[in-house]
Protein backbone atom coordinates (compact mmCIF):
# COMPACT_ATOMS: atom_id res chain seq x y z
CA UNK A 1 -12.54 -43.48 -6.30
CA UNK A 2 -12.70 -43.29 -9.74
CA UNK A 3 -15.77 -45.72 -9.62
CA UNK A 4 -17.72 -43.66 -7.11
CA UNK A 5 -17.20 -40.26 -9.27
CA UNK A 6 -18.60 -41.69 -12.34
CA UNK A 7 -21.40 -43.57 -10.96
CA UNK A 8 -22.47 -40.13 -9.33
CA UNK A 9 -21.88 -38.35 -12.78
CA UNK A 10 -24.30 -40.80 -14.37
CA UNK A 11 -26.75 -40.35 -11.83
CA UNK A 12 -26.73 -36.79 -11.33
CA UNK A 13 -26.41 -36.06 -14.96
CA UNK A 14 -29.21 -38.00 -15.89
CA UNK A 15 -31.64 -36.02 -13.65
CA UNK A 16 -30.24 -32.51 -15.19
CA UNK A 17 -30.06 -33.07 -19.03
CA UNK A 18 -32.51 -31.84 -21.26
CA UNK A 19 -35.63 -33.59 -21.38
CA UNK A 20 -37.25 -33.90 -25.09
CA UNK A 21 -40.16 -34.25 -26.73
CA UNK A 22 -41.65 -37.91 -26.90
CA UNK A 23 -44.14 -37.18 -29.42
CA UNK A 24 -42.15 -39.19 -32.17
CA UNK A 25 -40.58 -42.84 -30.86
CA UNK A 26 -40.73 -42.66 -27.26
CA UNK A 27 -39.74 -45.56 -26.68
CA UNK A 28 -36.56 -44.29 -28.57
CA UNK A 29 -33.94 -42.15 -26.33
CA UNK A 30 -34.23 -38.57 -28.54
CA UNK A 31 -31.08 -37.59 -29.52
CA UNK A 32 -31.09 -34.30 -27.66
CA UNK A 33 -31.17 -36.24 -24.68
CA UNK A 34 -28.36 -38.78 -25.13
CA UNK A 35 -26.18 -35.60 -27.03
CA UNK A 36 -26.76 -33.36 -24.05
CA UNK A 37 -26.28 -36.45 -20.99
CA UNK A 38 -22.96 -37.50 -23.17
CA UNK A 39 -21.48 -33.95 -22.62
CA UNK A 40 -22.21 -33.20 -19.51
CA UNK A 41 -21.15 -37.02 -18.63
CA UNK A 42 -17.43 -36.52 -20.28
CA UNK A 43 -16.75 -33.49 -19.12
CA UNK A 44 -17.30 -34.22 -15.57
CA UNK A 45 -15.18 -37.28 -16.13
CA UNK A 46 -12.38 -35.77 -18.48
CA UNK A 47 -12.04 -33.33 -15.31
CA UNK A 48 -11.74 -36.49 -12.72
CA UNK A 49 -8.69 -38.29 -15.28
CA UNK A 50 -7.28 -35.16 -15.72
CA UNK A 51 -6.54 -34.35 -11.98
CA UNK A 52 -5.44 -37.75 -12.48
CA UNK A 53 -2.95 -36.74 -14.38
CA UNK A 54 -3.75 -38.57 -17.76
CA UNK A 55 -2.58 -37.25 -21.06
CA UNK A 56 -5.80 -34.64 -22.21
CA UNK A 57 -6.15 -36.99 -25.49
CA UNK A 58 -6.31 -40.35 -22.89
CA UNK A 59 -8.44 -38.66 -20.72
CA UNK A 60 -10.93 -37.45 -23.34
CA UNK A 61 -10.94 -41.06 -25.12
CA UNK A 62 -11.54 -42.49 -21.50
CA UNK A 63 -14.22 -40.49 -20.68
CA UNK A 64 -16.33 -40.84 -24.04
CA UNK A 65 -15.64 -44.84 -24.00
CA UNK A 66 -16.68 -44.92 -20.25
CA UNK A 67 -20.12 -42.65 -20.41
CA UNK A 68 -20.96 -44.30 -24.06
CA UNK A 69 -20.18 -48.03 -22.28
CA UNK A 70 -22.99 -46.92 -19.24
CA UNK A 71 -25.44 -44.62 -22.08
CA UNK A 72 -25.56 -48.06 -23.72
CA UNK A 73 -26.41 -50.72 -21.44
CA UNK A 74 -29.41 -48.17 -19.61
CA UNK A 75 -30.71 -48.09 -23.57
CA UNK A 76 -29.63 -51.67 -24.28
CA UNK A 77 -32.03 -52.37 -20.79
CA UNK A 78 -34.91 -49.80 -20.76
CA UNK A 79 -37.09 -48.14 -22.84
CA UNK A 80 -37.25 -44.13 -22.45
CA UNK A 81 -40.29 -44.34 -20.66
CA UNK A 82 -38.93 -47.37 -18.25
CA UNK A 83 -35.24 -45.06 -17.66
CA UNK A 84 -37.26 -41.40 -17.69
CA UNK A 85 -39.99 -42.77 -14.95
CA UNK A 86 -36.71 -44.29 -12.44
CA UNK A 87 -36.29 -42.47 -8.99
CA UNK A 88 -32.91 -41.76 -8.53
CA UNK A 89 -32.37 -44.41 -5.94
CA UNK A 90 -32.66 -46.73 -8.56
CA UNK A 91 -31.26 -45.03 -11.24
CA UNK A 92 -28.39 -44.65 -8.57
CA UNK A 93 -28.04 -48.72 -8.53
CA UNK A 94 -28.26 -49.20 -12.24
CA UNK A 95 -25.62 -46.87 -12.65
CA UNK A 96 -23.40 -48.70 -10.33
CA UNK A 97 -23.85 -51.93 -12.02
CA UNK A 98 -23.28 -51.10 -15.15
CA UNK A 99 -20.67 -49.01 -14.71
CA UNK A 100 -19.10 -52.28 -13.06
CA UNK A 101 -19.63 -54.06 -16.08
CA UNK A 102 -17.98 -51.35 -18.33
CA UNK A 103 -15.11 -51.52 -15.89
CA UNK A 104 -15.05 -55.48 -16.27
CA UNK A 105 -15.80 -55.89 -12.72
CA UNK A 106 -19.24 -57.23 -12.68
CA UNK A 107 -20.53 -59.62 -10.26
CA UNK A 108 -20.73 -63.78 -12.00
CA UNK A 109 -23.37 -65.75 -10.74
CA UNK A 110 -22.21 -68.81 -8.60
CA UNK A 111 -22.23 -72.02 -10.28
């Protein structure tokens, strides 16, 4: 459950954060962008751990680690103009996998 919530945080966030001004590095993420998608990210997820009944200070560290851990890996993997560009179905199944891989549970190739 937990899963599902923050994979459609990440998605739905990312569609309704600020968008900034590429006129500088834009292949860089601006800083407005990532500020604004990490704050709207945690607080949707500090909500979901805290109905959970974690501690506030647990749920707060959780839900920084866990939207930093996805932030990451979509900057680690695309440029700005690769992650702004993404229909939502897409940036749907990113944020699945990655999310899977901050939760240690991603998929190893067969061998």
């Amino acid at each position: 459950m937990l899963m599902k919530i923050f994979i459609t945080s990440i998605a739905i966030l990312w569609s309704t954060t600020v968008v900034a001004s590429e006129a500088c590095q834009p292949e860089r993420y601006p800083a407005t962008h990532i500020g604004q998608w990490m704050f709207d990210c945690t607080g949707r997820l500090y909500e979901s751990f805290e109905q959970q009944q974690y501690p506030q200070p647990i749920a707060a560290q959780m839900a920084a680690y866990y939207c930093g851990c996805v932030i990451d890996k979509f900057r680690k993997n695309f440029s700005w103009q690769e992650a702004s560009a993404m229909v939502p179905a897409d940036r749907l199944l990113f944020s699945e996998q990655f999310t899977k891989e901050c939760l240690g549970r991603a998929t190893q190739p067969q061998t």
